[in-house]
PDB file of N, CA and C in Angstrom:
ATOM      1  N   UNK A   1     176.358  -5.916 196.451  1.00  0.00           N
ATOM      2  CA  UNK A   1     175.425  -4.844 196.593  1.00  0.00           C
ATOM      3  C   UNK A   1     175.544  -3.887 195.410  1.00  0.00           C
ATOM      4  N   UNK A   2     176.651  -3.659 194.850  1.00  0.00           N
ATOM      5  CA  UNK A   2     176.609  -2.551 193.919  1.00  0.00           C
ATOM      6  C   UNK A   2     176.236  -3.110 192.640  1.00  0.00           C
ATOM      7  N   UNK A   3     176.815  -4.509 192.274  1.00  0.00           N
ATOM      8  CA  UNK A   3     175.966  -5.117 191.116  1.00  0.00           C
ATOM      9  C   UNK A   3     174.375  -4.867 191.144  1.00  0.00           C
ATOM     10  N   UNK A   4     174.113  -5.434 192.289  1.00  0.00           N
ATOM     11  CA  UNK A   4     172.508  -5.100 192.238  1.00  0.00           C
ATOM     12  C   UNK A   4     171.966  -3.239 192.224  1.00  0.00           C
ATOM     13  N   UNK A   5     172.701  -2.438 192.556  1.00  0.00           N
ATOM     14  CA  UNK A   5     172.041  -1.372 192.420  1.00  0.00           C
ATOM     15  C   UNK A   5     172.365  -0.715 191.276  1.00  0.00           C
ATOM     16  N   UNK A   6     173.697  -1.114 190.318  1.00  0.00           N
ATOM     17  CA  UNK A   6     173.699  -0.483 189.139  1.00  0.00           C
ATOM     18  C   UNK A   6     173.123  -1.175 187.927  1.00  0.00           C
ATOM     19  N   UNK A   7     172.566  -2.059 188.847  1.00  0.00           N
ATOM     20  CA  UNK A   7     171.417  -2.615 187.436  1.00  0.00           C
ATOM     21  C   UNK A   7     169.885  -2.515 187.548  1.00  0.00           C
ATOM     22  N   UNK A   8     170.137  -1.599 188.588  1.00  0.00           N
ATOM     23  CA  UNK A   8     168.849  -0.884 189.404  1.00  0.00           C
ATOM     24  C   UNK A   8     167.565  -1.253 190.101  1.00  0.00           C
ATOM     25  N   UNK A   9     168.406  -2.208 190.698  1.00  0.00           N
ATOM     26  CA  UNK A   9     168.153  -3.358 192.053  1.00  0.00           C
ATOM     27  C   UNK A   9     167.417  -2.581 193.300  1.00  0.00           C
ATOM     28  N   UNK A  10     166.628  -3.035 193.969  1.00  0.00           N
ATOM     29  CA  UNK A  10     166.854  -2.227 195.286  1.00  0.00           C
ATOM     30  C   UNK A  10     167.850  -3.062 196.218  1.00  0.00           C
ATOM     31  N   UNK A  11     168.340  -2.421 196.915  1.00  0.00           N
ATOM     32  CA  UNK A  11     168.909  -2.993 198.178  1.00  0.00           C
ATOM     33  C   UNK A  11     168.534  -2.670 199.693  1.00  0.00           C
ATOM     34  N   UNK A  12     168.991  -3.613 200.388  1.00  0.00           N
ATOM     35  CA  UNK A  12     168.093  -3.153 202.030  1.00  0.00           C
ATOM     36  C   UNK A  12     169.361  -3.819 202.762  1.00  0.00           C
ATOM     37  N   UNK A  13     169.980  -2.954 203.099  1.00  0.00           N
ATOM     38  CA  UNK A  13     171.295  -3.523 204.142  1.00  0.00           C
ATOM     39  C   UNK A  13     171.244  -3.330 205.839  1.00  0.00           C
ATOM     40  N   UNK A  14     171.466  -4.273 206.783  1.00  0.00           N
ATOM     41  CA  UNK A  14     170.613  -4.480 207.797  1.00  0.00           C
ATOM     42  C   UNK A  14     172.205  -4.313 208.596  1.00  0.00           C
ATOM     43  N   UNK A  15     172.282  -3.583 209.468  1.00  0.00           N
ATOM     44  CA  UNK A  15     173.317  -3.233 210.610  1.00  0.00           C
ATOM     45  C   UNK A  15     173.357  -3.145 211.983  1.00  0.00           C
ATOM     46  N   UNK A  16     173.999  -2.888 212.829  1.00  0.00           N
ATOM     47  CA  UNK A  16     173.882  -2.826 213.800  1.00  0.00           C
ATOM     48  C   UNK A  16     174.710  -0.984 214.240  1.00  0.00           C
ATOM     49  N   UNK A  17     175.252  -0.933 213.085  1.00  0.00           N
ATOM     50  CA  UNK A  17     175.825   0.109 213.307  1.00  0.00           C
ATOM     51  C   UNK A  17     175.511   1.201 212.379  1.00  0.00           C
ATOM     52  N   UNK A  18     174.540   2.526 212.833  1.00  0.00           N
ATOM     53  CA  UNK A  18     173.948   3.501 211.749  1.00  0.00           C
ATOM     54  C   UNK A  18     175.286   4.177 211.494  1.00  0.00           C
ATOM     55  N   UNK A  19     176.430   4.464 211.531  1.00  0.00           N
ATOM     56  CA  UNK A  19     178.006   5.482 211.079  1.00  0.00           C
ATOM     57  C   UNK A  19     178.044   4.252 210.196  1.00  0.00           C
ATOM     58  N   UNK A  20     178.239   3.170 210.235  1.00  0.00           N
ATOM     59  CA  UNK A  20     178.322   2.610 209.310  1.00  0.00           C
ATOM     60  C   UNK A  20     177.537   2.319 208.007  1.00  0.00           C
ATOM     61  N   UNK A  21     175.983   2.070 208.735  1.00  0.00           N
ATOM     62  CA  UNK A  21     174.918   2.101 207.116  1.00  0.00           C
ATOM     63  C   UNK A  21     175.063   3.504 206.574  1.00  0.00           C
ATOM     64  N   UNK A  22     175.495   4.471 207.546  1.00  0.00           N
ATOM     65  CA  UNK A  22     175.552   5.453 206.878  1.00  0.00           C
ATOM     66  C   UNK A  22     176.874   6.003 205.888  1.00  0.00           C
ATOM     67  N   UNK A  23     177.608   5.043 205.942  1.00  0.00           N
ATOM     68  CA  UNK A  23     178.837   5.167 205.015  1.00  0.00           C
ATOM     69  C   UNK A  23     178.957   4.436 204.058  1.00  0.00           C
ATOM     70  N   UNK A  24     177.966   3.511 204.235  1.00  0.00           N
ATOM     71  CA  UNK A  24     177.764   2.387 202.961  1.00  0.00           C
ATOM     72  C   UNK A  24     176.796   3.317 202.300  1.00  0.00           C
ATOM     73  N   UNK A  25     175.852   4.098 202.650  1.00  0.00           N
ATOM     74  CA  UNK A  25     174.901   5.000 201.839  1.00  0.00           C
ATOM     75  C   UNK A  25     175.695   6.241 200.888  1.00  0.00           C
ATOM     76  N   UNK A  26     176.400   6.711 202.003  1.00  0.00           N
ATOM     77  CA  UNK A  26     177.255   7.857 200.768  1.00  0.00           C
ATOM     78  C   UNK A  26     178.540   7.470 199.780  1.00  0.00           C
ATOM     79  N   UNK A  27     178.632   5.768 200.137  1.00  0.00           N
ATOM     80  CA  UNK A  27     179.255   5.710 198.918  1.00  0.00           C
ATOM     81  C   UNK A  27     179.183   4.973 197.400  1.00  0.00           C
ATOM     82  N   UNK A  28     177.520   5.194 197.458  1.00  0.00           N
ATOM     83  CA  UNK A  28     177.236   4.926 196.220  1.00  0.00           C
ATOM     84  C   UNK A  28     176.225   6.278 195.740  1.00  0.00           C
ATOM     85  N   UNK A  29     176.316   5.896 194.514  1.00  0.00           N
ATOM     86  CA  UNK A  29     175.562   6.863 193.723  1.00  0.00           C
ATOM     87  C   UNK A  29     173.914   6.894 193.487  1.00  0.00           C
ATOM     88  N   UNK A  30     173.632   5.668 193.682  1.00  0.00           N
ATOM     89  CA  UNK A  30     172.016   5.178 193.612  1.00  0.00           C
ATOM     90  C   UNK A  30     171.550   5.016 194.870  1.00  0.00           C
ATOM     91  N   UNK A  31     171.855   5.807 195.983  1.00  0.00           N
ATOM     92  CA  UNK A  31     171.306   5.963 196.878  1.00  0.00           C
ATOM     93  C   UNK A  31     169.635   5.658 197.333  1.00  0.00           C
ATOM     94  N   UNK A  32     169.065   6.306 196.251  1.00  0.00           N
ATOM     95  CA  UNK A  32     167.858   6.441 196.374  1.00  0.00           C
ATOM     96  C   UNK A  32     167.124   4.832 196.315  1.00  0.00           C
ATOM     97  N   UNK A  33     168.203   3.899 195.679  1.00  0.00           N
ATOM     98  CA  UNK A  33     168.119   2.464 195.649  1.00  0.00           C
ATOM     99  C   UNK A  33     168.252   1.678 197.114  1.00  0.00           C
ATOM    100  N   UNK A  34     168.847   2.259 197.827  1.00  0.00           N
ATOM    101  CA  UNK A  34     169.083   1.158 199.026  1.00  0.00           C
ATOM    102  C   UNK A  34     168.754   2.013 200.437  1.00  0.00           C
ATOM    103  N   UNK A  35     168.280   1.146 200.766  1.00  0.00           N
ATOM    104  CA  UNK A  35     167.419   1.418 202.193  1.00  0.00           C
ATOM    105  C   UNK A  35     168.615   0.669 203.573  1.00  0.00           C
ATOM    106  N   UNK A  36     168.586   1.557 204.308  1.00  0.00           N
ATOM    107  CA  UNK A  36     169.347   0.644 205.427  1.00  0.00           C
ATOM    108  C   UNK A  36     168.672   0.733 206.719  1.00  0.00           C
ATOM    109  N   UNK A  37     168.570  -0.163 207.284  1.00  0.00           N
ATOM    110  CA  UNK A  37     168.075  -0.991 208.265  1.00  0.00           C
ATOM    111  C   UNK A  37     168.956  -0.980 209.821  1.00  0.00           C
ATOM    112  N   UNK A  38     168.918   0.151 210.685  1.00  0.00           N
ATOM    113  CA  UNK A  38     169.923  -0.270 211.837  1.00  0.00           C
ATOM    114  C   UNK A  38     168.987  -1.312 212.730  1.00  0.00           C
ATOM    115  N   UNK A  39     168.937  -2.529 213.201  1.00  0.00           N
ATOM    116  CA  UNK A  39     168.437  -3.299 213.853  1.00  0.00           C
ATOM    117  C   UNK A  39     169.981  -5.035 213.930  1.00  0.00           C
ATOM    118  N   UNK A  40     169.242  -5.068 215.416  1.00  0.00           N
ATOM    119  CA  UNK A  40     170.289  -6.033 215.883  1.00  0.00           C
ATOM    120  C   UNK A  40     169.403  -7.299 215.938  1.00  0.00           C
ATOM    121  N   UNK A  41     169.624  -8.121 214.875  1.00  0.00           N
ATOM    122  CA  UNK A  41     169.077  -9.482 214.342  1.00  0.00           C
ATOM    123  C   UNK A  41     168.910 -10.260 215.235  1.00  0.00           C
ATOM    124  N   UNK A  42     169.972 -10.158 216.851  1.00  0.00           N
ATOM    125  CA  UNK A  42     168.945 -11.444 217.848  1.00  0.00           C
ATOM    126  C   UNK A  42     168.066 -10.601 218.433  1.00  0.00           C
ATOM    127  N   UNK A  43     167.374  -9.797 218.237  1.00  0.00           N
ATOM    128  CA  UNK A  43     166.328  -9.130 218.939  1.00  0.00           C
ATOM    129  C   UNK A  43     164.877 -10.144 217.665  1.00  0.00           C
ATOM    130  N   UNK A  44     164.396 -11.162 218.026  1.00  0.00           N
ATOM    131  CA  UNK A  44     163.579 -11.802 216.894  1.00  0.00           C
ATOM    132  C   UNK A  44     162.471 -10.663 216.903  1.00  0.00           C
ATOM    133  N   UNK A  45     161.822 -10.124 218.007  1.00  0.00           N
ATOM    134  CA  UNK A  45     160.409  -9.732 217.787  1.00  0.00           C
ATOM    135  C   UNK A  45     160.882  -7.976 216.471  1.00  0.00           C
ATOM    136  N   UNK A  46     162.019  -7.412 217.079  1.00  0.00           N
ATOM    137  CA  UNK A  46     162.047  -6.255 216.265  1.00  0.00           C
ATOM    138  C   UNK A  46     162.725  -6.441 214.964  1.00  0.00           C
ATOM    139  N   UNK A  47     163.021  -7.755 214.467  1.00  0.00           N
ATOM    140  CA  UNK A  47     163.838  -8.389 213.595  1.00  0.00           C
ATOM    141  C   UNK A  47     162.446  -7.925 212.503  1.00  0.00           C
ATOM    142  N   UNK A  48     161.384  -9.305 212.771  1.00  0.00           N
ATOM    143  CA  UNK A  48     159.814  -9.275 212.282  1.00  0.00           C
ATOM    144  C   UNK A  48     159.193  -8.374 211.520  1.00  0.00           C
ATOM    145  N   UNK A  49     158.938  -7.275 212.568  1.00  0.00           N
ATOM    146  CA  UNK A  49     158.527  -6.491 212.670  1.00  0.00           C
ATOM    147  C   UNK A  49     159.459  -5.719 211.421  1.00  0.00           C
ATOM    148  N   UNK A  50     160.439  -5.093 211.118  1.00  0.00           N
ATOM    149  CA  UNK A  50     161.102  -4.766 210.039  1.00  0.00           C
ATOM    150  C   UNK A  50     161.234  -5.423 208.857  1.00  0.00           C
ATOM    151  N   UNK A  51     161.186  -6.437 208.748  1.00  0.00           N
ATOM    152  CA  UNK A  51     161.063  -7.199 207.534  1.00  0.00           C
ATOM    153  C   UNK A  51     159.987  -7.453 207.064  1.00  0.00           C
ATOM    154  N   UNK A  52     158.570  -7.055 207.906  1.00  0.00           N
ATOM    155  CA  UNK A  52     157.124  -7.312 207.505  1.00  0.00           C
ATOM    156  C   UNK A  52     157.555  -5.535 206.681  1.00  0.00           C
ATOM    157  N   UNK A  53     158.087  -4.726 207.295  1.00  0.00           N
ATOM    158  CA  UNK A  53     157.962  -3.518 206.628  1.00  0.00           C
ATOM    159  C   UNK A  53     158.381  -3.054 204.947  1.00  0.00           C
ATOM    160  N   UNK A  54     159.158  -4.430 204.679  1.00  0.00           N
ATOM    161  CA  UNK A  54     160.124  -4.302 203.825  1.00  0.00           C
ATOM    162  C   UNK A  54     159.918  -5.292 202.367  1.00  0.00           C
ATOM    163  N   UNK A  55     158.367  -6.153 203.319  1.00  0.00           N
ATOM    164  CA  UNK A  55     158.080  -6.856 201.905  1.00  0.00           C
ATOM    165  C   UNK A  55     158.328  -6.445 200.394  1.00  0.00           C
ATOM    166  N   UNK A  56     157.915  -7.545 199.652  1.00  0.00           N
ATOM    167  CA  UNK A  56     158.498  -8.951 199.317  1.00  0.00           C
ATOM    168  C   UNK A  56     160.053  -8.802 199.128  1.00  0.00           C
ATOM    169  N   UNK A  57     161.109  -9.792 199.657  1.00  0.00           N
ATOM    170  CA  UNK A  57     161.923  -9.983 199.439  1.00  0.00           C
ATOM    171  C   UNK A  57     162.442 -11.365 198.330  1.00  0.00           C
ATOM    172  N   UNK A  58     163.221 -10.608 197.390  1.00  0.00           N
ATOM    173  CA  UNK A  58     163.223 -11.312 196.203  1.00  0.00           C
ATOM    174  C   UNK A  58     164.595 -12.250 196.220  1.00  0.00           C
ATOM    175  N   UNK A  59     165.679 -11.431 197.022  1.00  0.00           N
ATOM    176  CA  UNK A  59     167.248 -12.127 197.460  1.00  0.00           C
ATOM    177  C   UNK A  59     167.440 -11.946 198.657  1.00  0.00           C
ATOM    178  N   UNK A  60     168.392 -12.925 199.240  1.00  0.00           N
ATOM    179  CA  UNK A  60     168.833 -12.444 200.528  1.00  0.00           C
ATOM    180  C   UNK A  60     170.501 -13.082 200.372  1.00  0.00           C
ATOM    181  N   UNK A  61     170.889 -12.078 201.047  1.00  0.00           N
ATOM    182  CA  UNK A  61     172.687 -12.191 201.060  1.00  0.00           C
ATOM    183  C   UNK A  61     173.162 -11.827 202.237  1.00  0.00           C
ATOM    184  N   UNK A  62     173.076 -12.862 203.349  1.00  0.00           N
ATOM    185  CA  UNK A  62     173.463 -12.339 204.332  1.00  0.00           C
ATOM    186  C   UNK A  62     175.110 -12.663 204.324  1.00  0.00           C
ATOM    187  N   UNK A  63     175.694 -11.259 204.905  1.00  0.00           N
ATOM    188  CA  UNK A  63     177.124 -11.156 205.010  1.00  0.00           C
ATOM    189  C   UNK A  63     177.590 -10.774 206.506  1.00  0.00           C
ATOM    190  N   UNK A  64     176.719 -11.673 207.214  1.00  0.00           N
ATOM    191  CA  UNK A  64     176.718 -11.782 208.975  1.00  0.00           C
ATOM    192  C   UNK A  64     178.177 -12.542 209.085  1.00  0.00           C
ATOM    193  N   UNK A  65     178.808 -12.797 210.219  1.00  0.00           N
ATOM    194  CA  UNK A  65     179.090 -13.706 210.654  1.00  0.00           C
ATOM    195  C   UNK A  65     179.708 -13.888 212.258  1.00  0.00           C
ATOM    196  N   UNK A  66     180.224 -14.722 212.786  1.00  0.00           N
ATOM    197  CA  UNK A  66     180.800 -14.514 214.330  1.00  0.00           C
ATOM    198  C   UNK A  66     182.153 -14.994 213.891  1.00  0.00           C
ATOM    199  N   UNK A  67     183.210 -15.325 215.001  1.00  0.00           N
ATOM    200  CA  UNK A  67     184.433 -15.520 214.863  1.00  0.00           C
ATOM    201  C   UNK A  67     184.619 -16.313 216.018  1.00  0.00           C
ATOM    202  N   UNK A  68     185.257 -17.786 215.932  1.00  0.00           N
ATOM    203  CA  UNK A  68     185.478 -18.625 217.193  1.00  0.00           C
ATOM    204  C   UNK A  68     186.949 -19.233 216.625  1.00  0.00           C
ATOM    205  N   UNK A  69     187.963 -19.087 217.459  1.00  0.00           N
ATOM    206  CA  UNK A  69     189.311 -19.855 216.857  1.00  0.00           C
ATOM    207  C   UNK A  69     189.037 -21.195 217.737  1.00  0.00           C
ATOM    208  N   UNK A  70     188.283 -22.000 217.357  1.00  0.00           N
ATOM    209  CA  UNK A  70     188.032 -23.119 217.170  1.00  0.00           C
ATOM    210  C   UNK A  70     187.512 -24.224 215.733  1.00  0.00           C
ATOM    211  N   UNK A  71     187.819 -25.291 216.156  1.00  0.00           N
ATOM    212  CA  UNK A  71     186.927 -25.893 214.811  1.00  0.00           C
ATOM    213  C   UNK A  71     185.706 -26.081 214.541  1.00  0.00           C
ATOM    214  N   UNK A  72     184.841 -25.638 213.615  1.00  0.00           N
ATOM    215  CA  UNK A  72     183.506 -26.016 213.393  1.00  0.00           C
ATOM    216  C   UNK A  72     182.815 -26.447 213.781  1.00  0.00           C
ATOM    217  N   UNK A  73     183.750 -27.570 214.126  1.00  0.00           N
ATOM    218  CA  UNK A  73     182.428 -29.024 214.653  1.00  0.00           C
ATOM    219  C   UNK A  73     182.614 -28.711 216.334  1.00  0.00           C
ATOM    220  N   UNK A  74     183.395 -27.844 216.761  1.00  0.00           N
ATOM    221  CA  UNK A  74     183.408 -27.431 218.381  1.00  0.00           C
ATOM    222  C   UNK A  74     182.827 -26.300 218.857  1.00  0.00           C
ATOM    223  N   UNK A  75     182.198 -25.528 217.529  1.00  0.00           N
ATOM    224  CA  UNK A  75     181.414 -24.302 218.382  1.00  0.00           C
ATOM    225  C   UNK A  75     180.603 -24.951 218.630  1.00  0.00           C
ATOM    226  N   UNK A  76     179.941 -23.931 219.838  1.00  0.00           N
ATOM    227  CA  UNK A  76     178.912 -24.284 220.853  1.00  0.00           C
ATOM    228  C   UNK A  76     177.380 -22.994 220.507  1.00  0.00           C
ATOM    229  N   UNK A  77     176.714 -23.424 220.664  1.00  0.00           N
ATOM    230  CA  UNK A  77     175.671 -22.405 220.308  1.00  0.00           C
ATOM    231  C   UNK A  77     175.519 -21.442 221.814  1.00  0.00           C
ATOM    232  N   UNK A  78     176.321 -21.298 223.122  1.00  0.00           N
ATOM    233  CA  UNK A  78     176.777 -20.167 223.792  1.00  0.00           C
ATOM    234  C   UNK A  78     177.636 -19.361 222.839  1.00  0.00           C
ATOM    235  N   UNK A  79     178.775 -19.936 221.696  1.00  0.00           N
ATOM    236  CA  UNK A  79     179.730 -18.902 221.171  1.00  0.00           C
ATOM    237  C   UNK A  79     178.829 -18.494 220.632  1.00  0.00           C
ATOM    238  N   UNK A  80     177.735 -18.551 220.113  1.00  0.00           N
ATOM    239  CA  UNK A  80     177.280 -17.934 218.835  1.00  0.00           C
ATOM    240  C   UNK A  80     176.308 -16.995 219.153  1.00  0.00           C
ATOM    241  N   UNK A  81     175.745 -17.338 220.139  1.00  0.00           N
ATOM    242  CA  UNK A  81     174.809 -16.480 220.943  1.00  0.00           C
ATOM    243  C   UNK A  81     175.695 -14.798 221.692  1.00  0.00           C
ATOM    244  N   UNK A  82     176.815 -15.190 221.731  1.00  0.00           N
ATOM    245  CA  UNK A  82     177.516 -14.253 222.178  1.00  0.00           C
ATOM    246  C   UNK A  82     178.209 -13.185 221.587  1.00  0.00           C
TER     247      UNK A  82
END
């Protein structure tokens, strides 16, 4: 994220938690560069709906993920949903 905004990128960082987008906002300097997004990604219809707002998107870097202490090939799409 900061590569892209000190080369004067926009950025759009998508959370679930606003204390948090909001701490990723005050700690850069190009603020005025990155937009943050509090929305919870399995909600599909309000997912849409924000990303139609946010056209064209030129990169995407998602830095999502879940956590299962299992192996790969044994998650279940209940863990992931959860």
């Amino acid at each position: 994220m900061k590569a892209f905004l000190e080369t004067g990128g926009t950025v759009i960082a998508v959370g679930r938690d606003a204390g948090a987008l909001e701490g990723l906002k005050s700690e850069t300097s190009q603020g005025n560069l990155l937009t943050t997004l509090k929305l919870d990604l399995s909600n599909w219809n309000n997912t849409k709906e924000a990303i139609e707002k946010v056209l064209p998107i030129h990169h995407l870097i998602n830095n999502a993920g879940i956590a299962s202490n299992v192996p790969f090939l044994e998650v279940t799409e209940s863990m992931i949903d959860s």
